[in-house]
C-alpha atoms as a PDB file:
ATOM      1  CA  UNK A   1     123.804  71.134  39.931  1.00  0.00           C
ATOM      2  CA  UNK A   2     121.680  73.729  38.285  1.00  0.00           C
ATOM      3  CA  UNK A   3     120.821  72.769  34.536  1.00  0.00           C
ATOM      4  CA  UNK A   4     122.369  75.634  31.946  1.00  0.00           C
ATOM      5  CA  UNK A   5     118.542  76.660  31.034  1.00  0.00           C
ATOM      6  CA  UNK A   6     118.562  78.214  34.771  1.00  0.00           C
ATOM      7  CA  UNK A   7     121.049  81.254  33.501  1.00  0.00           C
ATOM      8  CA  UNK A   8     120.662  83.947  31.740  1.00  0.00           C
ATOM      9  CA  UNK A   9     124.837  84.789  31.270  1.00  0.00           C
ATOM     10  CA  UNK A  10     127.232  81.917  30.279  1.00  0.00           C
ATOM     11  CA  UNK A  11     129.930  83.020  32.059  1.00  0.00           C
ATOM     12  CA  UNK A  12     127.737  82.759  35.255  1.00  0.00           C
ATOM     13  CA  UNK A  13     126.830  78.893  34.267  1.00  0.00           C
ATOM     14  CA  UNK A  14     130.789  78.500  33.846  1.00  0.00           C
ATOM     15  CA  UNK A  15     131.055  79.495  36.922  1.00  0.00           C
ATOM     16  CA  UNK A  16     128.817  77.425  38.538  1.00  0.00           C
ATOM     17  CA  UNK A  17     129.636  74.117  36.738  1.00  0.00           C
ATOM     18  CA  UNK A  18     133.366  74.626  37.203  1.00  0.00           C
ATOM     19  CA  UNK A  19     132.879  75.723  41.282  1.00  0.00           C
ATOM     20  CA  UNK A  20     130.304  72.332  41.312  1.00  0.00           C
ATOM     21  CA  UNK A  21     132.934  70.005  39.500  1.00  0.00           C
ATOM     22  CA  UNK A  22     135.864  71.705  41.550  1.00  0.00           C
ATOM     23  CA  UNK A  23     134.427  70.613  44.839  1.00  0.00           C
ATOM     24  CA  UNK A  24     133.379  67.622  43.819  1.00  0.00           C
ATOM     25  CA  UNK A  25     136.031  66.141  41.214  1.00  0.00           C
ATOM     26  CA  UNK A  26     139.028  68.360  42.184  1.00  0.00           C
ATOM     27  CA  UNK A  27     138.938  69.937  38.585  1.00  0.00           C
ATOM     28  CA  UNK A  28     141.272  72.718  37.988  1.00  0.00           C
ATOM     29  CA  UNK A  29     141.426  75.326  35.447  1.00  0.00           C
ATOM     30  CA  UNK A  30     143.951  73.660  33.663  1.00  0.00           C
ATOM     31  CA  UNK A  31     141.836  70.379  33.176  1.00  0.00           C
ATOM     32  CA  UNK A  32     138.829  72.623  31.818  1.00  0.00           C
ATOM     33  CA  UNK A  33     140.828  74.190  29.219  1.00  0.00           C
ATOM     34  CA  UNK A  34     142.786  70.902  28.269  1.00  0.00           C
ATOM     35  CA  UNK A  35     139.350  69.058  27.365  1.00  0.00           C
ATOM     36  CA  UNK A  36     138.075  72.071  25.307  1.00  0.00           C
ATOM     37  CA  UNK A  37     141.275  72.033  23.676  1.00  0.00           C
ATOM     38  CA  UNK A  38     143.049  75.180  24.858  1.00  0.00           C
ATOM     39  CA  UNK A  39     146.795  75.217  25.072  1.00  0.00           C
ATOM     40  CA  UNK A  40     146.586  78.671  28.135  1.00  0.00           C
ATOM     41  CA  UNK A  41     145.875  76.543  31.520  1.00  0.00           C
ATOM     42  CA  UNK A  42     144.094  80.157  32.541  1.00  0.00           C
ATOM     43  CA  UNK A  43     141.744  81.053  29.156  1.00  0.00           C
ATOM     44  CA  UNK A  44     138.617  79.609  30.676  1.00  0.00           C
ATOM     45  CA  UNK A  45     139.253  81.399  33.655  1.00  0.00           C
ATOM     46  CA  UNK A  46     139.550  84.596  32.003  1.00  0.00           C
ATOM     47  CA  UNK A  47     136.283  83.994  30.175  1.00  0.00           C
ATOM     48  CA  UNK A  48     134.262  83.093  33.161  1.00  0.00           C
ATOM     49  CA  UNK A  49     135.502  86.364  34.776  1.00  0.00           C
ATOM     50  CA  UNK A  50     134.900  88.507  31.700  1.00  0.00           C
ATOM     51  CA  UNK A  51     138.195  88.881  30.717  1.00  0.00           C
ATOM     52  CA  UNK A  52     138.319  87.486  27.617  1.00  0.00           C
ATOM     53  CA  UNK A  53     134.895  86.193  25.379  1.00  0.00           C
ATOM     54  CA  UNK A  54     134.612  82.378  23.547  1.00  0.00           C
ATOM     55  CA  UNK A  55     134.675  82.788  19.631  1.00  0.00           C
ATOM     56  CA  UNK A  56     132.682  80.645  17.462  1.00  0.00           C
ATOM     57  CA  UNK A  57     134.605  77.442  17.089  1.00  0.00           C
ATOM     58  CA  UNK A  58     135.236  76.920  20.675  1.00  0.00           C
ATOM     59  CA  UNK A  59     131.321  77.265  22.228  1.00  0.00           C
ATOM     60  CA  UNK A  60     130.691  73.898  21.152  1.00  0.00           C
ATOM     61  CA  UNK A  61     134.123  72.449  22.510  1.00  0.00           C
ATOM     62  CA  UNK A  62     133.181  73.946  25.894  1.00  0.00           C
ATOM     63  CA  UNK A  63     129.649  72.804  25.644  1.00  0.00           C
ATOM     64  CA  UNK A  64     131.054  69.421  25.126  1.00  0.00           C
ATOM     65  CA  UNK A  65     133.631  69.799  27.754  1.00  0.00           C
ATOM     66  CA  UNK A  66     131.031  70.552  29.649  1.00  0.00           C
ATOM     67  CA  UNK A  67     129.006  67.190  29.281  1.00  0.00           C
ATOM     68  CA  UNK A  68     126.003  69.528  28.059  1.00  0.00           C
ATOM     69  CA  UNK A  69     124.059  67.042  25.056  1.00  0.00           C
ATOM     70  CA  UNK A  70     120.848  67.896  23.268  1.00  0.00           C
ATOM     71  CA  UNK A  71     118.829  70.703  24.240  1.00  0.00           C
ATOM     72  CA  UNK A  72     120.849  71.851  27.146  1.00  0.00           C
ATOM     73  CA  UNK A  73     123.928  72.533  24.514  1.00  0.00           C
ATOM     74  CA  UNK A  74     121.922  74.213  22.257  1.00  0.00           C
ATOM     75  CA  UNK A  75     120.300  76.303  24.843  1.00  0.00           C
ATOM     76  CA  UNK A  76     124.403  76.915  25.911  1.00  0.00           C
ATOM     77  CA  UNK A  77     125.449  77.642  22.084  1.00  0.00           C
ATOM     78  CA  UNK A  78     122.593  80.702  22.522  1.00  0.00           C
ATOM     79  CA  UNK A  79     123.249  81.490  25.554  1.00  0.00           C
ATOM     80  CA  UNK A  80     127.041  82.504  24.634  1.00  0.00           C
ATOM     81  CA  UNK A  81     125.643  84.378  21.459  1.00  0.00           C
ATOM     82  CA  UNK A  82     123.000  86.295  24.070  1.00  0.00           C
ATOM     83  CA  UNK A  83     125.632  87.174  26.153  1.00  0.00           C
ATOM     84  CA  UNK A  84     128.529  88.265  23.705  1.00  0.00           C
ATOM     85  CA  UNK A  85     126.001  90.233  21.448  1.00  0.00           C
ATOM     86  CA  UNK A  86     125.108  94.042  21.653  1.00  0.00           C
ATOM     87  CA  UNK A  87     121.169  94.555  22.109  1.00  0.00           C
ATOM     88  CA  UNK A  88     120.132  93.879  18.826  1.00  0.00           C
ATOM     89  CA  UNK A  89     118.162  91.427  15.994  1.00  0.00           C
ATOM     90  CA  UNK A  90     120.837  88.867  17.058  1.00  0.00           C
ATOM     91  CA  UNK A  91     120.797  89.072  20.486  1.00  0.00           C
ATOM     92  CA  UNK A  92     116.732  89.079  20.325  1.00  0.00           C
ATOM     93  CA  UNK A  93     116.675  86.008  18.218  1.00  0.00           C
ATOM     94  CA  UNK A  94     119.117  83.947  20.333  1.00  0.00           C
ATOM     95  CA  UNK A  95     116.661  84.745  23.463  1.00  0.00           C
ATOM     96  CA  UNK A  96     114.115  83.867  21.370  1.00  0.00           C
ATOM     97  CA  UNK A  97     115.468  80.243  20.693  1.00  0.00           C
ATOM     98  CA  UNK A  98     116.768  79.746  24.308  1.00  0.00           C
ATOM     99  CA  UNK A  99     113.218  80.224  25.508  1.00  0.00           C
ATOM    100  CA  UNK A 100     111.780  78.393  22.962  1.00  0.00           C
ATOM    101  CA  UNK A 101     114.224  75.442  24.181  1.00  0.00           C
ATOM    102  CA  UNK A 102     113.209  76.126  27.875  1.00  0.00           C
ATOM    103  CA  UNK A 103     109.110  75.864  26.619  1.00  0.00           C
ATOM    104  CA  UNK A 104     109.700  72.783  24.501  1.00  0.00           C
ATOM    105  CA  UNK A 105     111.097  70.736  27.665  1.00  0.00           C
ATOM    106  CA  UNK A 106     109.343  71.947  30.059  1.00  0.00           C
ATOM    107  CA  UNK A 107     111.706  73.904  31.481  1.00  0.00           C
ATOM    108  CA  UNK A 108     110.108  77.498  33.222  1.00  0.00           C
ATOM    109  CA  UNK A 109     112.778  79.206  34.077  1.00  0.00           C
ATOM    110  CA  UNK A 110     112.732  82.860  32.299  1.00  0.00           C
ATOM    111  CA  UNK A 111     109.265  83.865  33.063  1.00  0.00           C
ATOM    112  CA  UNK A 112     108.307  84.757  29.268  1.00  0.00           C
ATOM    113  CA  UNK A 113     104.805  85.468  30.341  1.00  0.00           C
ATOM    114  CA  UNK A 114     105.506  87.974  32.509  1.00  0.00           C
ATOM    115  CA  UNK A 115     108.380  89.617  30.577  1.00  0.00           C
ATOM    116  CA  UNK A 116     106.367  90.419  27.959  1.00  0.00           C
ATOM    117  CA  UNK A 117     105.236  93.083  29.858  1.00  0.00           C
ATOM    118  CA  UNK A 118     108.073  95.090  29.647  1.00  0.00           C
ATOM    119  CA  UNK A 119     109.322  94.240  25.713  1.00  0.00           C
ATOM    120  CA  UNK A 120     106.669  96.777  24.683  1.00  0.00           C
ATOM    121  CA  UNK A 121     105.758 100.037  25.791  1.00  0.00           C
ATOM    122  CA  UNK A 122     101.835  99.678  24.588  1.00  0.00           C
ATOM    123  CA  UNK A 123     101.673  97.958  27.823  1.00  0.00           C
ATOM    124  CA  UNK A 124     102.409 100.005  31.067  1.00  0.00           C
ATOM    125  CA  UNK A 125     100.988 102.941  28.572  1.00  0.00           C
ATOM    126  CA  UNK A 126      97.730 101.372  28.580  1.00  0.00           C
ATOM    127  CA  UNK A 127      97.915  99.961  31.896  1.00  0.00           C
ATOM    128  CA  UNK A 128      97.882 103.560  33.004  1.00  0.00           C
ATOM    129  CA  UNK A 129      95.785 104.996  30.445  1.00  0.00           C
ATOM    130  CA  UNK A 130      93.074 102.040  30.402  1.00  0.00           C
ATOM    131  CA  UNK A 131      91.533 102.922  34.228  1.00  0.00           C
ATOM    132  CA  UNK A 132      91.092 106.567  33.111  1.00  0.00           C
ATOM    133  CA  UNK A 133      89.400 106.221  30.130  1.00  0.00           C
ATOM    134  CA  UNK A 134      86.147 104.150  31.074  1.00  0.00           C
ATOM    135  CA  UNK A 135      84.124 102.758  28.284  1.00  0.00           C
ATOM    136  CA  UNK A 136      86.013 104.151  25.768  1.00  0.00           C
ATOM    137  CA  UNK A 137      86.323 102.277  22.121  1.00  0.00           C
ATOM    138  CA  UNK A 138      89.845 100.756  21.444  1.00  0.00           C
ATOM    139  CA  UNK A 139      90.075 103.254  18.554  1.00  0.00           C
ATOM    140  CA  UNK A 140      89.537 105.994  20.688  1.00  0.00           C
ATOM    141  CA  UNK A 141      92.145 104.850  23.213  1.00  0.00           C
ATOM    142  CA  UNK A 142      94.408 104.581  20.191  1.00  0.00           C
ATOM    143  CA  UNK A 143      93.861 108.312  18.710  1.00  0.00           C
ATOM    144  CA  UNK A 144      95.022 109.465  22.753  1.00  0.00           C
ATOM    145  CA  UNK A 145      98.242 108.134  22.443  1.00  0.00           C
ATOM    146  CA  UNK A 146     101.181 110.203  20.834  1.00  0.00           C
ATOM    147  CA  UNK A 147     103.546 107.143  19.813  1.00  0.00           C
ATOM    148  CA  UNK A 148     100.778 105.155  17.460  1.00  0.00           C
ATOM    149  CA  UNK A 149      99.117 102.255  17.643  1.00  0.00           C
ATOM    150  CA  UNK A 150      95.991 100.207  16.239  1.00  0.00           C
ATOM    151  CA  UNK A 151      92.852  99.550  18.087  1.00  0.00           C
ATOM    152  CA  UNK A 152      93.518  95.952  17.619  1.00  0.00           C
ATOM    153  CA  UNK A 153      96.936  96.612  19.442  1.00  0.00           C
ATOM    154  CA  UNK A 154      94.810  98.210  22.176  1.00  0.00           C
ATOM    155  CA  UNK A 155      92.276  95.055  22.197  1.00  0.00           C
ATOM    156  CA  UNK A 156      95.250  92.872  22.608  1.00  0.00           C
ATOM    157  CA  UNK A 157      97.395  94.315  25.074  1.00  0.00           C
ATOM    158  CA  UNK A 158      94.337  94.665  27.534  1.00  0.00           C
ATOM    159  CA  UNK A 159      93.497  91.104  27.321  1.00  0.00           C
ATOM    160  CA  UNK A 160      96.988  90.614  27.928  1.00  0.00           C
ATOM    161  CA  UNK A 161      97.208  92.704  31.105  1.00  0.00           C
ATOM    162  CA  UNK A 162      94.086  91.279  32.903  1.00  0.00           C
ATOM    163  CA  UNK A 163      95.410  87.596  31.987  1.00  0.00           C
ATOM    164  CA  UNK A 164      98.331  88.636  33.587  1.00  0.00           C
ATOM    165  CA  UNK A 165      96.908  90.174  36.563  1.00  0.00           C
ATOM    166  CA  UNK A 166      97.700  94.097  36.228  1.00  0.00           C
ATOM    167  CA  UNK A 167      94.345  94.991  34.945  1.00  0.00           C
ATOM    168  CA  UNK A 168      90.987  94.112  36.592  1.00  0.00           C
ATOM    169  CA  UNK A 169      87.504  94.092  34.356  1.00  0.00           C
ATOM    170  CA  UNK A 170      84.855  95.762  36.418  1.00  0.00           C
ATOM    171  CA  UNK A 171      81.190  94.590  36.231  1.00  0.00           C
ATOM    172  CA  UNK A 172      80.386  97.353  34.171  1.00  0.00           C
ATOM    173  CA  UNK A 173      83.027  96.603  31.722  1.00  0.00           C
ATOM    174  CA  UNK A 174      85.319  99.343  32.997  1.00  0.00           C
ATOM    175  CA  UNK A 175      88.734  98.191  34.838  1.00  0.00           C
ATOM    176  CA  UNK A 176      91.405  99.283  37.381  1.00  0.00           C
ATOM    177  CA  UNK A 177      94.711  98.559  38.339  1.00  0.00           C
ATOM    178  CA  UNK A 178      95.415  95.712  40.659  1.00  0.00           C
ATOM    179  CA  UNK A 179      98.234  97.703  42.660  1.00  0.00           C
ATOM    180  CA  UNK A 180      99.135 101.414  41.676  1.00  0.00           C
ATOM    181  CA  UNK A 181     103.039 100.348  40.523  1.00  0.00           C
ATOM    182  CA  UNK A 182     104.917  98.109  39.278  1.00  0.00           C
ATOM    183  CA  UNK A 183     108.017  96.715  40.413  1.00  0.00           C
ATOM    184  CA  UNK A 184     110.780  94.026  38.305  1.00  0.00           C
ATOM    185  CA  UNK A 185     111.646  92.828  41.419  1.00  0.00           C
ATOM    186  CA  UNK A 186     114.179  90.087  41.583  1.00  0.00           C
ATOM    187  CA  UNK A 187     113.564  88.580  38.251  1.00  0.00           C
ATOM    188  CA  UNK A 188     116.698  87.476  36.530  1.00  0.00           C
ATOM    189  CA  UNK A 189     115.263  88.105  33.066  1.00  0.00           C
ATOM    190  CA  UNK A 190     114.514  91.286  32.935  1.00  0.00           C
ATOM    191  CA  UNK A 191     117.506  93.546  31.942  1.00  0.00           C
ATOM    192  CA  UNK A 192     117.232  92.353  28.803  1.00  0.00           C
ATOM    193  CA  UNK A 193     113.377  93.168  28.119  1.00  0.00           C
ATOM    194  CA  UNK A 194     114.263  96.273  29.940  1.00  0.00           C
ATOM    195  CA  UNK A 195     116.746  96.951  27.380  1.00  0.00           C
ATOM    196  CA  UNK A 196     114.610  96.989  24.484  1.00  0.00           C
ATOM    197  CA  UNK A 197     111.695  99.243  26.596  1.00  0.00           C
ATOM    198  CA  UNK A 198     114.568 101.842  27.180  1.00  0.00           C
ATOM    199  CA  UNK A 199     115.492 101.925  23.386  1.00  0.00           C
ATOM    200  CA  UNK A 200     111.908 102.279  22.317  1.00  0.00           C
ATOM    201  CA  UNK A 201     111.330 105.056  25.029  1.00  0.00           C
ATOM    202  CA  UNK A 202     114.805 106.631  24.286  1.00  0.00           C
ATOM    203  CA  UNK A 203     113.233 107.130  20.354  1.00  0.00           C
ATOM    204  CA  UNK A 204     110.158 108.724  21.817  1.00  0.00           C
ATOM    205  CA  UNK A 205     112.251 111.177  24.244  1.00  0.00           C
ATOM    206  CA  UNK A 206     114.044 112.586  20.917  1.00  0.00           C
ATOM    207  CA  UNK A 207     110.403 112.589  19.519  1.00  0.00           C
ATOM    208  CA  UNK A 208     109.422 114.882  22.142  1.00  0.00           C
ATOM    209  CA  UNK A 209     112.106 117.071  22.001  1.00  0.00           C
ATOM    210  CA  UNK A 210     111.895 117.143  17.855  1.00  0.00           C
ATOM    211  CA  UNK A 211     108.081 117.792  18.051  1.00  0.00           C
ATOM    212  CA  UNK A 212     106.587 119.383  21.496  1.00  0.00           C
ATOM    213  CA  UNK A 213     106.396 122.577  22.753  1.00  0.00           C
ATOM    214  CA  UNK A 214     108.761 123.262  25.713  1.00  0.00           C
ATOM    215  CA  UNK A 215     105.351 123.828  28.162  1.00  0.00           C
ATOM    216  CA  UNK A 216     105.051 119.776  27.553  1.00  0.00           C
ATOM    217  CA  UNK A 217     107.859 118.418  28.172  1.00  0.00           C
ATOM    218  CA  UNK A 218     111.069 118.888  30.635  1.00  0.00           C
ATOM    219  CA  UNK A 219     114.503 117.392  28.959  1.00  0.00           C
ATOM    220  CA  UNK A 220     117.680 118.726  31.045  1.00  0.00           C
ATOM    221  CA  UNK A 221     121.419 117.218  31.357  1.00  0.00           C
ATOM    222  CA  UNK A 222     124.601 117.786  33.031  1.00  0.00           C
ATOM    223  CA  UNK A 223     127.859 116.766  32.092  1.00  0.00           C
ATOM    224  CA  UNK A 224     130.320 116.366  34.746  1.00  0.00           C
ATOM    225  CA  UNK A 225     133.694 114.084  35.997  1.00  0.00           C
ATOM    226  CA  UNK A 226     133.149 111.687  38.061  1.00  0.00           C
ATOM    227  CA  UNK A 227     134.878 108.965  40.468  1.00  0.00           C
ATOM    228  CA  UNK A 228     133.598 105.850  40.533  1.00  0.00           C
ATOM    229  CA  UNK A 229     133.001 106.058  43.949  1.00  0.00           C
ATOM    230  CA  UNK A 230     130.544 109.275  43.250  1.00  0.00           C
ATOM    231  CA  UNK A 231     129.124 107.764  40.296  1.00  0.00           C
ATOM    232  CA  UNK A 232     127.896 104.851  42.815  1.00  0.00           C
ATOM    233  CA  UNK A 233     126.653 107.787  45.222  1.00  0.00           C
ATOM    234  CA  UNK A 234     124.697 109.269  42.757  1.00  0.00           C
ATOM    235  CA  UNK A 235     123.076 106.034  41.027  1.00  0.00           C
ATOM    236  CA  UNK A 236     122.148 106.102  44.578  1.00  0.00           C
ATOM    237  CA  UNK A 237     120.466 109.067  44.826  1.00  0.00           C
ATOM    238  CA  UNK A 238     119.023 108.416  41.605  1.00  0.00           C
ATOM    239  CA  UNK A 239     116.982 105.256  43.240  1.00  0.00           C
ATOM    240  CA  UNK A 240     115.919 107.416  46.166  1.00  0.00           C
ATOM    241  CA  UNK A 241     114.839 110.335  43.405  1.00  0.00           C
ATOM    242  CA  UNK A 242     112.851 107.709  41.439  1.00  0.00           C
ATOM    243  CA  UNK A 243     111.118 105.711  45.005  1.00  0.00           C
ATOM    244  CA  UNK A 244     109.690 109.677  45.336  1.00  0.00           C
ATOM    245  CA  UNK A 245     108.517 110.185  42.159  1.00  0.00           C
ATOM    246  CA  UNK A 246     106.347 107.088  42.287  1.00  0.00           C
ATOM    247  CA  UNK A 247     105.347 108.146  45.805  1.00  0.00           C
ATOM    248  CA  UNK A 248     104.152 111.689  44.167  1.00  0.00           C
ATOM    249  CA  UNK A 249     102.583 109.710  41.304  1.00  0.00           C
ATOM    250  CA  UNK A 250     100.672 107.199  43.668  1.00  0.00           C
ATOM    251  CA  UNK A 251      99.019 109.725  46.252  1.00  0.00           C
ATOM    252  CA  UNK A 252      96.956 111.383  43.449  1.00  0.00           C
ATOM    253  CA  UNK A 253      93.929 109.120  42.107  1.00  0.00           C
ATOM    254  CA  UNK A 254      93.394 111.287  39.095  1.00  0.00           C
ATOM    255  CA  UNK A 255      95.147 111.716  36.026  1.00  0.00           C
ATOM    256  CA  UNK A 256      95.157 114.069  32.722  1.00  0.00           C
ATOM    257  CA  UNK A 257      97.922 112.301  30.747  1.00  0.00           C
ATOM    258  CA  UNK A 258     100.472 108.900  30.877  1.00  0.00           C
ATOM    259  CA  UNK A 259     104.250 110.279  31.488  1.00  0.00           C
ATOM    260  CA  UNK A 260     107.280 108.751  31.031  1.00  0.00           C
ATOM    261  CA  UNK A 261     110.275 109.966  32.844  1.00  0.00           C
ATOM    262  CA  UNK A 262     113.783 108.553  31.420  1.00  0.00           C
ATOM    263  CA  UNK A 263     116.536 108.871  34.484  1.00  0.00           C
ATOM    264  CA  UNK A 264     120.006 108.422  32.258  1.00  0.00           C
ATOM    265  CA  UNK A 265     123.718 108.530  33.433  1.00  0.00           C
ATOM    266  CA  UNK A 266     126.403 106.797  30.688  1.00  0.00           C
ATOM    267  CA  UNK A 267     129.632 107.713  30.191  1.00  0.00           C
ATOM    268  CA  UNK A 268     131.124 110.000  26.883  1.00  0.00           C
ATOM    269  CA  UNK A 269     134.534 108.796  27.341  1.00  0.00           C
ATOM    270  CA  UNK A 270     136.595 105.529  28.543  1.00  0.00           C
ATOM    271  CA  UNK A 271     138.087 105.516  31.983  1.00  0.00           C
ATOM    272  CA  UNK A 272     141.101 108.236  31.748  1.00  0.00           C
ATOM    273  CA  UNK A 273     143.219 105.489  34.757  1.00  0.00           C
ATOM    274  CA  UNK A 274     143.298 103.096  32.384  1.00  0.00           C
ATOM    275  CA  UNK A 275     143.997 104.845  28.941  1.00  0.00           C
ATOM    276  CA  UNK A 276     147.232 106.478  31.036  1.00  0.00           C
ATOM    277  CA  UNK A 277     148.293 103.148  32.570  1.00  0.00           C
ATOM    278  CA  UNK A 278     147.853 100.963  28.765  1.00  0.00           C
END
């Protein structure tokens, strides 16, 4: 069975432990609720499948019903407030103390290293500038970005790309990128230091539009009905849109300045099917 400190979502560990314990113990539902103490045979259930969310005093029952002791219920107690809690101070501290958890026993499961890269946006801004700007002083690097930053921030997110492997130091104390993009892949922790990379580039987008001229930046939206079956087509399209744009960016070797382009579809309302069916 895969240890709690494997999952980023506690309803995806519930899952897991009660589809392990099911096939080996013949638990039910039913028995999971009774030994955290629920009267509905079902609640658990619900929770594991989003349906309903675990309040306060019951996360430690269901740790406990669980079997989880020591640092693998504490890492479960976070992992619940993670889940349940909007992106926020909260949410960031409770990651905070699962990894810490993870680090102190061992445990390398969430890839802190590299998802540092993408909880700030000095990084791929740097990563991009860095190449073009060859023996250029940290300060001066600072002064050519728009959002600000220290020379010491410069000094220390370098060091922190070439340690991990983005940025190369030349001979002549110039460097280059390893590969021209890069990609999140399959890496289960990442939404949630994507998250705070799209806030932080969301407040620079209303920046922009607050404080440069039209000739510098593009900012257009549409709003529009949708199925979900067309929103699905059009995320879609959206992927395809953003594999060219990188394609565009990565035939030309030169640059004169470090974009960003945000690609953003949300709804403005709740789904209309379900307010007329309540």
């Amino acid at each position: 069975m895969r240890s709690v400190v494997e999952f980023q979502d506690y309803r995806e560990f519930m899952r897991h432990w009660f589809a392990e314990n099911k096939l080996r113990h013949g638990l039910t539902w039913r028995d999971f609720s009774h030994r955290a103490g629920y009267v509905s045979p079902v609640f658990l259930k619900l929770v594991s499948e989003g349906k309903s969310s675990l309040r306060k005093g019951g996360v430690e029952r269901v740790a406990q019903a669980m079997g989880l002791e020591g640092f693998e219920k504490a890492y479960f107690i976070n992992l619940v407030t993670f889940t349940q809690s909007k992106i926020g101070p909260q949410r960031k501290k409770a990651f905070d103390e699962m990894q810490a958890l993870a680090q102190a026993h061992k445990v390398n499961v969430l890839g802190r290293k590299s998802m540092g890269y993408y909880e700030s946006w000095k990084n791929p801004v740097l990563r991009e500038l860095v190449p073009h700007m060859p023996k250029m002083f940290p300060k001066k690097v600072a002064d050519c970005c728009l959002p600000k930053m220290t020379a010491a921030e410069v000094k220390e997110s370098v060091r922190y790309l070439v340690d991990l492997g983005l940025l190369k130091k030349n001979k002549d104390g110039t460097y280059r990128q390893s590969d021209k993009s890069v990609s999140t892949g399959e890496m289960s922790f990442v939404p949630f230091a994507i998250q705070q990379m799209h806030l932080q580039m969301g407040n620079f987008a209303l920046d922009a539009i607050k404080n440069l001229p039209l000739s510098e930046r593009n900012v257009s939206g549409i709003t529009m009905g949708l199925t979900q079956k067309a929103y699905a087509k059009i995320v879609a399209e959206l992927a395809e849109f953003r594999k060219k744009i990188i394609a565009i960016a990565s035939e030309d070797d030169g640059m004169d300045r470090v974009y960003r382009l945000n690609l953003q579809l949300f709804p403005l309302t709740k789904n209309i099917q379900e307010i007329q069916n309540a």
